[in-house]
C-alpha atoms as a PDB file:
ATOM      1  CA  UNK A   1     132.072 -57.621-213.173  1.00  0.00           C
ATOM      2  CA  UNK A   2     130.265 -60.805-212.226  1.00  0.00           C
ATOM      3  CA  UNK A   3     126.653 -60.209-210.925  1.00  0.00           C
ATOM      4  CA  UNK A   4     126.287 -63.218-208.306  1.00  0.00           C
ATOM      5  CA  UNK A   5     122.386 -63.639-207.757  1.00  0.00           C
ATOM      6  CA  UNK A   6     121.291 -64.165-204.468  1.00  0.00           C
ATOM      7  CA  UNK A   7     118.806 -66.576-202.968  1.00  0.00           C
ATOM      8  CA  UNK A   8     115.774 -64.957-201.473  1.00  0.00           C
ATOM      9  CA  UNK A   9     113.726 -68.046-199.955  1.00  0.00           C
ATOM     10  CA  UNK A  10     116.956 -69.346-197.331  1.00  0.00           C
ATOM     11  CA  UNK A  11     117.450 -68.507-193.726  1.00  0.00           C
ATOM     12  CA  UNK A  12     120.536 -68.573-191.643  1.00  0.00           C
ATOM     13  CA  UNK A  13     120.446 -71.709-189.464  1.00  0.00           C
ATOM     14  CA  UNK A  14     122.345 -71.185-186.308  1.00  0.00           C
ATOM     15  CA  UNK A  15     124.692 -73.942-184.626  1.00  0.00           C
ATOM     16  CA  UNK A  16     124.809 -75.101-181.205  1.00  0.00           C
ATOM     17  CA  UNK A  17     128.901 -75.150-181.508  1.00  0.00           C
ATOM     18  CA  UNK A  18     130.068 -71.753-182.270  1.00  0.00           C
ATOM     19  CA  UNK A  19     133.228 -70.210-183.759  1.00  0.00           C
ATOM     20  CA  UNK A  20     134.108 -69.677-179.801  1.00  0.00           C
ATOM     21  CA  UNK A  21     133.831 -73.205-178.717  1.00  0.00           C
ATOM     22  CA  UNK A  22     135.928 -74.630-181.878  1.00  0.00           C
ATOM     23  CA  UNK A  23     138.577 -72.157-181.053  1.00  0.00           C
ATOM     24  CA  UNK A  24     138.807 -73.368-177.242  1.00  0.00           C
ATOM     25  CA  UNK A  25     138.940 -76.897-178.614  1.00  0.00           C
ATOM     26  CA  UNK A  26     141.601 -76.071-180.989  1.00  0.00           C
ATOM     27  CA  UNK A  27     143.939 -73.322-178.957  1.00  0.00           C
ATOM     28  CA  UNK A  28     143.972 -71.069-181.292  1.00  0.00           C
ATOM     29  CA  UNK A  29     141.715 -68.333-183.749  1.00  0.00           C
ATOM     30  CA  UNK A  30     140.569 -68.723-186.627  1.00  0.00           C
ATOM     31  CA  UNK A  31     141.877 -66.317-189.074  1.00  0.00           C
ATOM     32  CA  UNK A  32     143.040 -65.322-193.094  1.00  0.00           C
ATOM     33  CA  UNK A  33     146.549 -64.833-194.082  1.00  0.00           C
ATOM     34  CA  UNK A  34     146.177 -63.615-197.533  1.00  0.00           C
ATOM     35  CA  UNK A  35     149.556 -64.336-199.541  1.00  0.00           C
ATOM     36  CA  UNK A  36     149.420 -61.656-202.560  1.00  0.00           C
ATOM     37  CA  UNK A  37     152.499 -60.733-204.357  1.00  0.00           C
ATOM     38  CA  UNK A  38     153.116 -61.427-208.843  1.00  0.00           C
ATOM     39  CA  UNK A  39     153.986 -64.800-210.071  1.00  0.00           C
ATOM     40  CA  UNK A  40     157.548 -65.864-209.061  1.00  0.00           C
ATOM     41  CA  UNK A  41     157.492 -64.028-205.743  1.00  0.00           C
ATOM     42  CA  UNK A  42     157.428 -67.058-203.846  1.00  0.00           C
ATOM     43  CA  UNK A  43     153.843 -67.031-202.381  1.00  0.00           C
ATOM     44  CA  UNK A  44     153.195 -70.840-202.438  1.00  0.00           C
ATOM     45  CA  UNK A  45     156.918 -71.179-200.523  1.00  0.00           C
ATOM     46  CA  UNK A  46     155.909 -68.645-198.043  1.00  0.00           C
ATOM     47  CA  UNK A  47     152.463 -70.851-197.416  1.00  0.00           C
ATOM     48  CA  UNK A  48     153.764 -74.134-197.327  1.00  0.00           C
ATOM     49  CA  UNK A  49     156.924 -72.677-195.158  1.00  0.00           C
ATOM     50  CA  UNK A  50     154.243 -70.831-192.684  1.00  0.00           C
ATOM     51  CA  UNK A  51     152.243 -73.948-192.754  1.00  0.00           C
ATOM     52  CA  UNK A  52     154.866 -76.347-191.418  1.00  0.00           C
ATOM     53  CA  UNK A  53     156.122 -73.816-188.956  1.00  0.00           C
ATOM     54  CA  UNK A  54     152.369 -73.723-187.127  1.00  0.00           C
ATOM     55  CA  UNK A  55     152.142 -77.221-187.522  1.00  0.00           C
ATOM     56  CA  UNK A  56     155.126 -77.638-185.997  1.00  0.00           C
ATOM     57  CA  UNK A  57     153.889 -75.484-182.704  1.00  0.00           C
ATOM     58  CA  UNK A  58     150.557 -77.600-182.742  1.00  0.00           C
ATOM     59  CA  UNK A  59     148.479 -75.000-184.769  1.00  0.00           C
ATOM     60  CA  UNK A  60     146.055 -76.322-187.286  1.00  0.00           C
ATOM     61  CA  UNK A  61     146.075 -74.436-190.871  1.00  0.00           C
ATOM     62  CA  UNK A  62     145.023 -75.124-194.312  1.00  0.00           C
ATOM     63  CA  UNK A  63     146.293 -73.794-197.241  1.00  0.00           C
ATOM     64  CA  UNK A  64     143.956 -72.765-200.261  1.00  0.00           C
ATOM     65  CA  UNK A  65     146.395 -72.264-202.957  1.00  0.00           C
ATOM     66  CA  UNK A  66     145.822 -70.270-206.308  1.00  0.00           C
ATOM     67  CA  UNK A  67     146.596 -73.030-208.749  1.00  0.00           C
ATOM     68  CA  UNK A  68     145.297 -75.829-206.530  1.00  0.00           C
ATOM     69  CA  UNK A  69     141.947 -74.264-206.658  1.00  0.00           C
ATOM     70  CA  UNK A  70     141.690 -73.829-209.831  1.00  0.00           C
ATOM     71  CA  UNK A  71     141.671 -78.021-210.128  1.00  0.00           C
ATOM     72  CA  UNK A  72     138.451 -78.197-208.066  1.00  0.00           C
ATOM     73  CA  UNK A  73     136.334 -75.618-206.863  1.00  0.00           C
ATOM     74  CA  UNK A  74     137.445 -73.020-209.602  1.00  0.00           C
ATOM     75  CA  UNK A  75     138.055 -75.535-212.727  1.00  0.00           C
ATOM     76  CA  UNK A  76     134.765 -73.950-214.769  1.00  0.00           C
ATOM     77  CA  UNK A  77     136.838 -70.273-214.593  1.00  0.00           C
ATOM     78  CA  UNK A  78     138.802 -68.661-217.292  1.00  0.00           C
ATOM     79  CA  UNK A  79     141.537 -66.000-216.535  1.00  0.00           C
ATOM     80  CA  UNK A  80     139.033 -63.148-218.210  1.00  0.00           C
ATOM     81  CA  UNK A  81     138.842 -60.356-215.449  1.00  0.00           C
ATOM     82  CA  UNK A  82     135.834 -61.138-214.979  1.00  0.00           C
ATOM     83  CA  UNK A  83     136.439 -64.850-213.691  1.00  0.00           C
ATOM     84  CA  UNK A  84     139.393 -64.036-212.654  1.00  0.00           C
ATOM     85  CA  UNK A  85     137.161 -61.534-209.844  1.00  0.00           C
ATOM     86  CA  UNK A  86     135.047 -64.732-209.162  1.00  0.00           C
ATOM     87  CA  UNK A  87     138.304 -67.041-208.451  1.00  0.00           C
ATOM     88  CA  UNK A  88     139.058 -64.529-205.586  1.00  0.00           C
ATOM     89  CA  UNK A  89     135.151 -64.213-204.088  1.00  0.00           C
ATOM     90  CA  UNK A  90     135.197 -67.978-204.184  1.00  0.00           C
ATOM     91  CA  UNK A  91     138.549 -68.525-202.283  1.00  0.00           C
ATOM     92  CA  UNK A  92     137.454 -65.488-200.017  1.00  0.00           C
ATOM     93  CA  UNK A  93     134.172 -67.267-198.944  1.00  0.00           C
ATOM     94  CA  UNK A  94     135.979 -70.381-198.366  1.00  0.00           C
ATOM     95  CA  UNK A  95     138.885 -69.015-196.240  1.00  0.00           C
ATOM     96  CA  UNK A  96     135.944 -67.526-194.295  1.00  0.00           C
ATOM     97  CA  UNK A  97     134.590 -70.682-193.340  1.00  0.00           C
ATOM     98  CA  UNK A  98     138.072 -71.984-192.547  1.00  0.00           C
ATOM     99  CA  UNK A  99     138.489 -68.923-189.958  1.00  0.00           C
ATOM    100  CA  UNK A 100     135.044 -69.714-188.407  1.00  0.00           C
ATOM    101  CA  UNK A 101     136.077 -73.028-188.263  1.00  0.00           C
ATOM    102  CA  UNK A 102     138.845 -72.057-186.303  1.00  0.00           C
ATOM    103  CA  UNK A 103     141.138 -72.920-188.365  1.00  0.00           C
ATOM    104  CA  UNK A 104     144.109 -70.705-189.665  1.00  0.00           C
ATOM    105  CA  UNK A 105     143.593 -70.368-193.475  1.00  0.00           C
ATOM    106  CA  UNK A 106     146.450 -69.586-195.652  1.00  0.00           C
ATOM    107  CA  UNK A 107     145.023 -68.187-199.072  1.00  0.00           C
ATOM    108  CA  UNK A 108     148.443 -68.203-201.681  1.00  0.00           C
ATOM    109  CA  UNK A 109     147.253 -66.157-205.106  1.00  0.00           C
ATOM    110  CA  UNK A 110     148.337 -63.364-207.284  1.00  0.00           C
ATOM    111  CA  UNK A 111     144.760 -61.304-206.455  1.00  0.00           C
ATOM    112  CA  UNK A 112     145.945 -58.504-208.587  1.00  0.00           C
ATOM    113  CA  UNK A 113     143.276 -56.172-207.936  1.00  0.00           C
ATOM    114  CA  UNK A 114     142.908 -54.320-204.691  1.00  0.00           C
ATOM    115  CA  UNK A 115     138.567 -53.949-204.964  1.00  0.00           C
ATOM    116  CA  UNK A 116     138.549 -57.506-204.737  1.00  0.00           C
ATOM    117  CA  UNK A 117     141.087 -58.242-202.142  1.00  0.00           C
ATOM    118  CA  UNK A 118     139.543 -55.648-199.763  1.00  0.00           C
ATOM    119  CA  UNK A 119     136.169 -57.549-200.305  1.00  0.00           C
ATOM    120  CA  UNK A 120     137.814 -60.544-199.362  1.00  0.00           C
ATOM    121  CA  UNK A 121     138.840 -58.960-195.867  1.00  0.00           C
ATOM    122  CA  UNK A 122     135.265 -57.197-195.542  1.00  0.00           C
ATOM    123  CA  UNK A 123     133.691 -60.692-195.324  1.00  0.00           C
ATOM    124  CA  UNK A 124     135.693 -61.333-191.943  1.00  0.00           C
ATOM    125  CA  UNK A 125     135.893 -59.717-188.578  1.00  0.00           C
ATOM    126  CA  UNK A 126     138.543 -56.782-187.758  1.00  0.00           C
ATOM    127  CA  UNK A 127     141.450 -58.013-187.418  1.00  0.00           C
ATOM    128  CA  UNK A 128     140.662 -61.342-188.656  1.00  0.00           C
ATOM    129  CA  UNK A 129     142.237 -60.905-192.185  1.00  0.00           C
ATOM    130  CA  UNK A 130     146.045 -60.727-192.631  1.00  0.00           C
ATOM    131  CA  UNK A 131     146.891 -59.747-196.033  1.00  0.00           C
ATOM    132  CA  UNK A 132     150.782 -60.438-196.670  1.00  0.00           C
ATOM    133  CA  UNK A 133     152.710 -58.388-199.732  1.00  0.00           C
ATOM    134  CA  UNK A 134     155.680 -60.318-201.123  1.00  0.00           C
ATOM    135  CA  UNK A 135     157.331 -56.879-202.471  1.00  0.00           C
ATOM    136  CA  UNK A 136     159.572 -58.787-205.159  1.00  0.00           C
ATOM    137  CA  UNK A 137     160.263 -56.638-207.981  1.00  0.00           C
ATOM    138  CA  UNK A 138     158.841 -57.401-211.511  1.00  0.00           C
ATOM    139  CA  UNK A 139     162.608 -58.225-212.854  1.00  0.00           C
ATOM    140  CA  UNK A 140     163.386 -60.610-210.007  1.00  0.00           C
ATOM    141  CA  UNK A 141     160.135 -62.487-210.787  1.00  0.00           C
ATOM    142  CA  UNK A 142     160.677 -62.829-214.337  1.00  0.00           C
ATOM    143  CA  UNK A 143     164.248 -63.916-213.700  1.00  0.00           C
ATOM    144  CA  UNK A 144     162.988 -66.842-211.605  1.00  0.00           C
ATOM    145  CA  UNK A 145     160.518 -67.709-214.251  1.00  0.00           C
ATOM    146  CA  UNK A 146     159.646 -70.744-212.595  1.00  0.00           C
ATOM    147  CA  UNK A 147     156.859 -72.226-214.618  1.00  0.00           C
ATOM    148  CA  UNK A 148     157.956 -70.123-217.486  1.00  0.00           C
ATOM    149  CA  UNK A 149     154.735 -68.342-217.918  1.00  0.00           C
ATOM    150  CA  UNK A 150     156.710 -64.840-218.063  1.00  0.00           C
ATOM    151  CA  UNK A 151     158.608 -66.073-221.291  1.00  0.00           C
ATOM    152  CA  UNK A 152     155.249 -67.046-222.768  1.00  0.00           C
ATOM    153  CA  UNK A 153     153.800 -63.910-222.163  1.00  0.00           C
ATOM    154  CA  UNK A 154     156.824 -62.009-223.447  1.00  0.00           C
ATOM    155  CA  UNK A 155     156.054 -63.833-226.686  1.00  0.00           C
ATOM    156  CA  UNK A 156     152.490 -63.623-226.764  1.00  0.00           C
ATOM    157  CA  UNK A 157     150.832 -66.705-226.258  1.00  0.00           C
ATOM    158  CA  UNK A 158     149.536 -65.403-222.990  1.00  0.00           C
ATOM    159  CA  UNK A 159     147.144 -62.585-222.569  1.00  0.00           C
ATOM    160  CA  UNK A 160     146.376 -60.535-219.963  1.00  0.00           C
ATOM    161  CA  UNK A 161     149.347 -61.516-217.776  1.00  0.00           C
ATOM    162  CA  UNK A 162     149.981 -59.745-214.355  1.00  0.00           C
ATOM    163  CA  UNK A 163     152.903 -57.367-214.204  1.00  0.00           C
ATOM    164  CA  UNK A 164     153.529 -57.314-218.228  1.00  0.00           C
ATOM    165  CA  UNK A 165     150.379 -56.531-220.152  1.00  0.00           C
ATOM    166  CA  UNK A 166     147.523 -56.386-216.629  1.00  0.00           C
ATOM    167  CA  UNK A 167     148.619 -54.754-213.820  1.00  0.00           C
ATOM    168  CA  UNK A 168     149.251 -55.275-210.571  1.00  0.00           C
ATOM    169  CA  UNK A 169     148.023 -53.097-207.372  1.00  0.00           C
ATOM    170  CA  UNK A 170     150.181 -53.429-204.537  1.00  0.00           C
ATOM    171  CA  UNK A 171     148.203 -53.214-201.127  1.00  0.00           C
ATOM    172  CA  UNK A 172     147.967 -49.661-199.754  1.00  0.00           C
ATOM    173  CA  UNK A 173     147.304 -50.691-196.007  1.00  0.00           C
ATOM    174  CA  UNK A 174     148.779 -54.374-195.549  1.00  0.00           C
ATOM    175  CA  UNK A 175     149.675 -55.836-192.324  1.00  0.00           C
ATOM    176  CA  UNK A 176     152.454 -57.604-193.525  1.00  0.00           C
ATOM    177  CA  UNK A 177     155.269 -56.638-196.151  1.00  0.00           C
ATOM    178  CA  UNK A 178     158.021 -58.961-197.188  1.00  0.00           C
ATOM    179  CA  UNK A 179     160.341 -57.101-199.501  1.00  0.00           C
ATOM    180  CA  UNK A 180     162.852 -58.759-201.335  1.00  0.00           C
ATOM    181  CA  UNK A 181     165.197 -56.497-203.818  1.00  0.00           C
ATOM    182  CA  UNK A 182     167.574 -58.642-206.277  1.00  0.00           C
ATOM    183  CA  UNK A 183     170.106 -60.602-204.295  1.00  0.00           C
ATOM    184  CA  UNK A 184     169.408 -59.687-201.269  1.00  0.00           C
ATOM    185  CA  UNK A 185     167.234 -62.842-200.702  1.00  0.00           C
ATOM    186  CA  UNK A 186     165.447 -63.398-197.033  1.00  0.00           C
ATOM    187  CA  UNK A 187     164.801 -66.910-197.267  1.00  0.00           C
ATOM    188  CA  UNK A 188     161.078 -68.410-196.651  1.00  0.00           C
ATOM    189  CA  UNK A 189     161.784 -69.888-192.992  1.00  0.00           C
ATOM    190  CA  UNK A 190     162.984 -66.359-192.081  1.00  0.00           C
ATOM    191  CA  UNK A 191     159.421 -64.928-194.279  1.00  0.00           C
ATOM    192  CA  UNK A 192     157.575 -67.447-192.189  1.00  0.00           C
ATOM    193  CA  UNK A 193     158.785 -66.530-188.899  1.00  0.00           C
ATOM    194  CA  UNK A 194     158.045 -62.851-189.166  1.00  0.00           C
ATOM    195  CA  UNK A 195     154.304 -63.449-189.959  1.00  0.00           C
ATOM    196  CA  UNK A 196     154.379 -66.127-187.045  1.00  0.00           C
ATOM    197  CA  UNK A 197     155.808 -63.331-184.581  1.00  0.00           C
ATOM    198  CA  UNK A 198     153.347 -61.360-185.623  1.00  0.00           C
ATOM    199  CA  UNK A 199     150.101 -63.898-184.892  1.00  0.00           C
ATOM    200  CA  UNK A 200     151.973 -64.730-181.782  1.00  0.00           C
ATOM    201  CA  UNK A 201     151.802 -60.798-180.885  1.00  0.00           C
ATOM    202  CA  UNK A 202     147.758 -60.558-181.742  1.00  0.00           C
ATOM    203  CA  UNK A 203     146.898 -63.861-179.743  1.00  0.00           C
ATOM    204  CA  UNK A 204     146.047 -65.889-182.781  1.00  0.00           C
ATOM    205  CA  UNK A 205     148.081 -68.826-181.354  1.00  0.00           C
ATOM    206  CA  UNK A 206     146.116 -68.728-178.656  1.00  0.00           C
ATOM    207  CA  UNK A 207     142.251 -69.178-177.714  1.00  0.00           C
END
């Protein structure tokens, strides 16, 4: 586990525009929808799906996407458990200042590990994190294969690979779960519009 050393000689600075009046500008609050599911279960679809469909009601989001992170903020990490535990605090802190912005922040990654997904949601208010299973069985992931990372960890040449040689723990408590079981496909606009139903019901698309 990676020991992140804290600052002693900082103080917290407060703002004269709080998360409040950025929400009343906006119409809406801030929040997290955490997207966590394996590799091929269509997370990044669901986001960019989710995102167009707020847009499309006037809603401001932002996407923070596994891979795309990993070209910036999270380039200097390794998939060792270890950095792989610091890719998720990282992407957690920034979703949190997305939700204080009032923004709603769609985070899209595998986050295998429940310790570090529920310390993603204890860094926000209750309520304010909506973590999202896409139940897709292992075999229908593997069969969509789509950057063909499953075949190269079938042969070896990748290590340490969530749902064949690492595993992967399913939320326990989720708000949201999207099961999909081999053919019977629900497609992402229909995905989409059941996690919009359900920020319509908790006043999220609303200040």
């Amino acid at each position: 586990m990676l020991t992140v050393r804290k600052s002693t000689n900082i103080a917290w600075h407060k703002s004269s525009v709080e998360k409040f009046d950025r929400q009343e500008l906006l119409q809406q609050k801030g929040c997290v929808i955490w997207i966590t599911g394996l590799s091929g279960s269509g997370k990044s679809t669901l986001a960019c799906t989710l995102s167009r469909g707020l847009h499309l009601r006037g809603k401001l989001t932002y996407i923070l996407d596994g891979d795309n992170v990993r070209h910036g903020l999270n380039s200097d990490l390794s998939f060792k458990v270890e950095d792989r535990a610091e890719n998720i605090r990282r992407i957690g802190e920034v979703a949190k200042l997305f939700a204080d912005a009032g923004i709603i922040c769609i985070a899209s990654l595998i986050s295998p590990y429940r310790k570090d997904r529920d310390a993603c949601r204890a860094l926000l208010p209750e309520g304010d994190f909506i973590e999202v299973f896409l139940d897709v069985p292992l075999q229908v992931c593997e069969a969509r294969d789509p950057k063909g990372l499953y075949k190269l960890a079938r042969c070896g040449k990748i290590k340490g690979f969530t749902g064949i040689d690492d595993p992967y723990e399913p939320p326990l408590n989720c708000e949201i779960v999207l099961q999909q079981k081999g053919g019977d496909c629900v497609s992402p606009s229909d995905m989409a519009e059941t996690v919009i139903s359900y920020l319509e019901e908790k006043g999220y698309l609303q200040a």
